[in-house]
Protein backbone atom coordinates (compact mmCIF):
# COMPACT_ATOMS: atom_id res chain seq x y z
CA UNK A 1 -14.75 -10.07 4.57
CA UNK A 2 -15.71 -11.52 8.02
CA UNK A 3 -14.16 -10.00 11.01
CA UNK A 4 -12.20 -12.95 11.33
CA UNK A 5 -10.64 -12.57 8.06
CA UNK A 6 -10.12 -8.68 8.48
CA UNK A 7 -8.34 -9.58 11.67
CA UNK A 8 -6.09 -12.23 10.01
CA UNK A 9 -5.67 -9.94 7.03
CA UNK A 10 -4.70 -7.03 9.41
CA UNK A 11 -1.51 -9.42 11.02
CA UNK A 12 -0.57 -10.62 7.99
CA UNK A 13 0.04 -7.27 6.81
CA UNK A 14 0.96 -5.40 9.95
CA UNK A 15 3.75 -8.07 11.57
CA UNK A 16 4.76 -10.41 8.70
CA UNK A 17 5.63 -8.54 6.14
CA UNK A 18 9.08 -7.19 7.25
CA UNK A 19 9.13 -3.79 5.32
CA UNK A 20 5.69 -3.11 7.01
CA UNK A 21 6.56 -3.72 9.93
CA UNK A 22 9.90 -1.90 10.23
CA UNK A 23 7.95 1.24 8.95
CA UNK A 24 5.31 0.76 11.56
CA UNK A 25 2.54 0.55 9.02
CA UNK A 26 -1.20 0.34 10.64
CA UNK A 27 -4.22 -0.81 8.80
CA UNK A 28 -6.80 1.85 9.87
CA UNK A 29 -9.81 0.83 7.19
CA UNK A 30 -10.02 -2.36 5.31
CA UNK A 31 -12.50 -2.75 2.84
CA UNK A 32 -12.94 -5.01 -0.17
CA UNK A 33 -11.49 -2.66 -2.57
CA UNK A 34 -10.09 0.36 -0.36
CA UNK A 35 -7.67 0.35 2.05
CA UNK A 36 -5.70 3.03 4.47
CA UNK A 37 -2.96 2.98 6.43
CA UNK A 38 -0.89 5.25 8.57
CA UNK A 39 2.97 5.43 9.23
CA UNK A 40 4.76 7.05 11.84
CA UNK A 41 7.19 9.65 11.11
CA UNK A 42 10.93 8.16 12.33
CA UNK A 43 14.42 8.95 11.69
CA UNK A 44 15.29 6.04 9.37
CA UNK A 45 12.56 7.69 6.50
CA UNK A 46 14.49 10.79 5.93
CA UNK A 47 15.62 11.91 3.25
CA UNK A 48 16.21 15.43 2.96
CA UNK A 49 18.24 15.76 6.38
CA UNK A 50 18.40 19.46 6.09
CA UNK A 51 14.78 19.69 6.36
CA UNK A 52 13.77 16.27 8.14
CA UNK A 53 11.62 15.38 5.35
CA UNK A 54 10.54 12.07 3.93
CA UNK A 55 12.20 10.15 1.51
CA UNK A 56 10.28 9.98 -1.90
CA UNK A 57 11.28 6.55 -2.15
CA UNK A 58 9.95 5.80 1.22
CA UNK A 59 6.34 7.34 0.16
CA UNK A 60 6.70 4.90 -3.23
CA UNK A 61 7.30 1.91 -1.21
CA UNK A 62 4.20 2.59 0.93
CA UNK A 63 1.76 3.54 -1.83
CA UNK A 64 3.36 0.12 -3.81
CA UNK A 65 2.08 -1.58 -1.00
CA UNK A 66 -1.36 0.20 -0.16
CA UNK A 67 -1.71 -1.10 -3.96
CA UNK A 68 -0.97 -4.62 -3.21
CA UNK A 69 -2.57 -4.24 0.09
CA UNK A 70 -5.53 -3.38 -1.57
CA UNK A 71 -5.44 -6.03 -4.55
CA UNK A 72 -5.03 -8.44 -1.60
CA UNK A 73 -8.62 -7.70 -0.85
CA UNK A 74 -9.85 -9.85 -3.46
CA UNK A 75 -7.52 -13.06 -2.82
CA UNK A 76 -9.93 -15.91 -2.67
CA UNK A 77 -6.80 -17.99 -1.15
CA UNK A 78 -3.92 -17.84 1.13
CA UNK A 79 -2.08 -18.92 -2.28
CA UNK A 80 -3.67 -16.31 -4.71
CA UNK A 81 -0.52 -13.81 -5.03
CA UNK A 82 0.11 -10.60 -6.91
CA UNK A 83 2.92 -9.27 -8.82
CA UNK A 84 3.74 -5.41 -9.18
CA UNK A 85 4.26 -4.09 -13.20
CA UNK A 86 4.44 -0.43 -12.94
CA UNK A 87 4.07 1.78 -10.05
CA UNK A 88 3.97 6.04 -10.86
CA UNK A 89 4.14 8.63 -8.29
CA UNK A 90 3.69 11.91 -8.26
CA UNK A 91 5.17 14.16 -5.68
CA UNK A 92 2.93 17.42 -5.22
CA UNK A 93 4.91 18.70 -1.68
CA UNK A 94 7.71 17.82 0.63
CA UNK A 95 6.28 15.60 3.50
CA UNK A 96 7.33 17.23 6.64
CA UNK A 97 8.85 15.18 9.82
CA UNK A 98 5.33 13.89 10.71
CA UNK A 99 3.44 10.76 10.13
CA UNK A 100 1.56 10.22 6.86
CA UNK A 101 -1.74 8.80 6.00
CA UNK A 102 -2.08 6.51 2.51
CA UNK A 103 -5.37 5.33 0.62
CA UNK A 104 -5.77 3.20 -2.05
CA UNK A 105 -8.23 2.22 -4.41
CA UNK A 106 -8.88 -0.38 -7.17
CA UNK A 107 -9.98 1.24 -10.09
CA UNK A 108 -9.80 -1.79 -12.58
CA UNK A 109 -9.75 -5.38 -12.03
CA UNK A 110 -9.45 -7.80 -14.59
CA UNK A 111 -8.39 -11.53 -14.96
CA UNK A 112 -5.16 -11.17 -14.59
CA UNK A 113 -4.29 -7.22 -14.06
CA UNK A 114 -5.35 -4.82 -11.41
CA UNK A 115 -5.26 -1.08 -11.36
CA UNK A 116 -5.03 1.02 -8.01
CA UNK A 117 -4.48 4.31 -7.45
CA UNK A 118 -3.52 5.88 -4.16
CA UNK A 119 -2.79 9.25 -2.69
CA UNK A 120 -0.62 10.06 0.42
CA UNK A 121 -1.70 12.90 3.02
CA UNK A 122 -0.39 14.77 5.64
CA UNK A 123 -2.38 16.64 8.16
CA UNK A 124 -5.58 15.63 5.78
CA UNK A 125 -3.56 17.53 3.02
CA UNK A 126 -2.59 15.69 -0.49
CA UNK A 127 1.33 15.33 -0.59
CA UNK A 128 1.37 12.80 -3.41
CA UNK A 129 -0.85 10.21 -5.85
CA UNK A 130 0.15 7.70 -7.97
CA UNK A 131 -0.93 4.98 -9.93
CA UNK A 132 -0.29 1.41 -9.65
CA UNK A 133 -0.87 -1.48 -11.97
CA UNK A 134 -0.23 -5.48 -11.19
CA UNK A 135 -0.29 -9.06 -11.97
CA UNK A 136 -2.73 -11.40 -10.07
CA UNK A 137 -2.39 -14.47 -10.05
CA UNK A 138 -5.33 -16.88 -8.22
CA UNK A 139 -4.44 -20.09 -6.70
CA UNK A 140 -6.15 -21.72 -9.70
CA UNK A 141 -4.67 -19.76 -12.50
CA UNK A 142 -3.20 -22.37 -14.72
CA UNK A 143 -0.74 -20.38 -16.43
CA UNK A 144 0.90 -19.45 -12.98
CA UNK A 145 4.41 -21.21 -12.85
């Protein structure tokens, strides 16, 4: 990826995507095939109010999209898209009232299917992983309706 392209990449993903950008997710490395991002601890993520901790759901939704994020890497075209088919998370400790720090890799990448898996950190300790699989679907992918 050019800079150029890094930089579009980067604003695509920061400030159009709506759900990014209400979470106030930040590209912080962007490589073919890795990506990390950070988001901010706020108010609207919390789940356990008793303890001001994270939502699970919340984490899910980011480490979904580190996985697309990071499938998104490969696109070829501005019309290539990607699909998700199964997203697993595992939870290994509450996420405190703090901002958190996810990473994704591909680990397989096929024709048509992509495997990523991605862990979620807090204070550069492991609060979750998971495992994401999805459809891609190039721009010249003649099954594609």
């Amino acid at each position: 990826m050019t800079e150029q392209n890094i930089e579009l990449f980067k604003q695509v993903i920061e400030q159009h995507i709506p759900i990014h950008k209400f979470l106030g997710l930040k590209l912080l490395v962007l490589e073919k095939g890795f990506v990390k991002v950070s988001v901010p601890f706020r108010d609207e993520v919390v789940g356990d109010f008793r303890r001001n901790r994270w939502h699970g759901g919340i984490i899910a939704t980011i480490m979904d999209s580190v996985g697309g994020i990071v499938g998104g890497t490969h696109f070829k075209s501005f019309e290539d898209k990607l699909s998700t088919i199964d997203i697993r998370v595992d939870y290994l400790k509450g996420a405190e009232a703090s901002s958190i720090i996810v990473e994704g890799k591909i680990v397989r990448f096929g024709n048509r299917i992509l495997v990523t898996k991605m862990k979620a950190f807090q204070n550069d300790e492991l609060i979750a992983e998971g495992k994401g699989v999805y459809n891609f679907f190039p721009k010249d992918n003649p099954t594609e309706k």
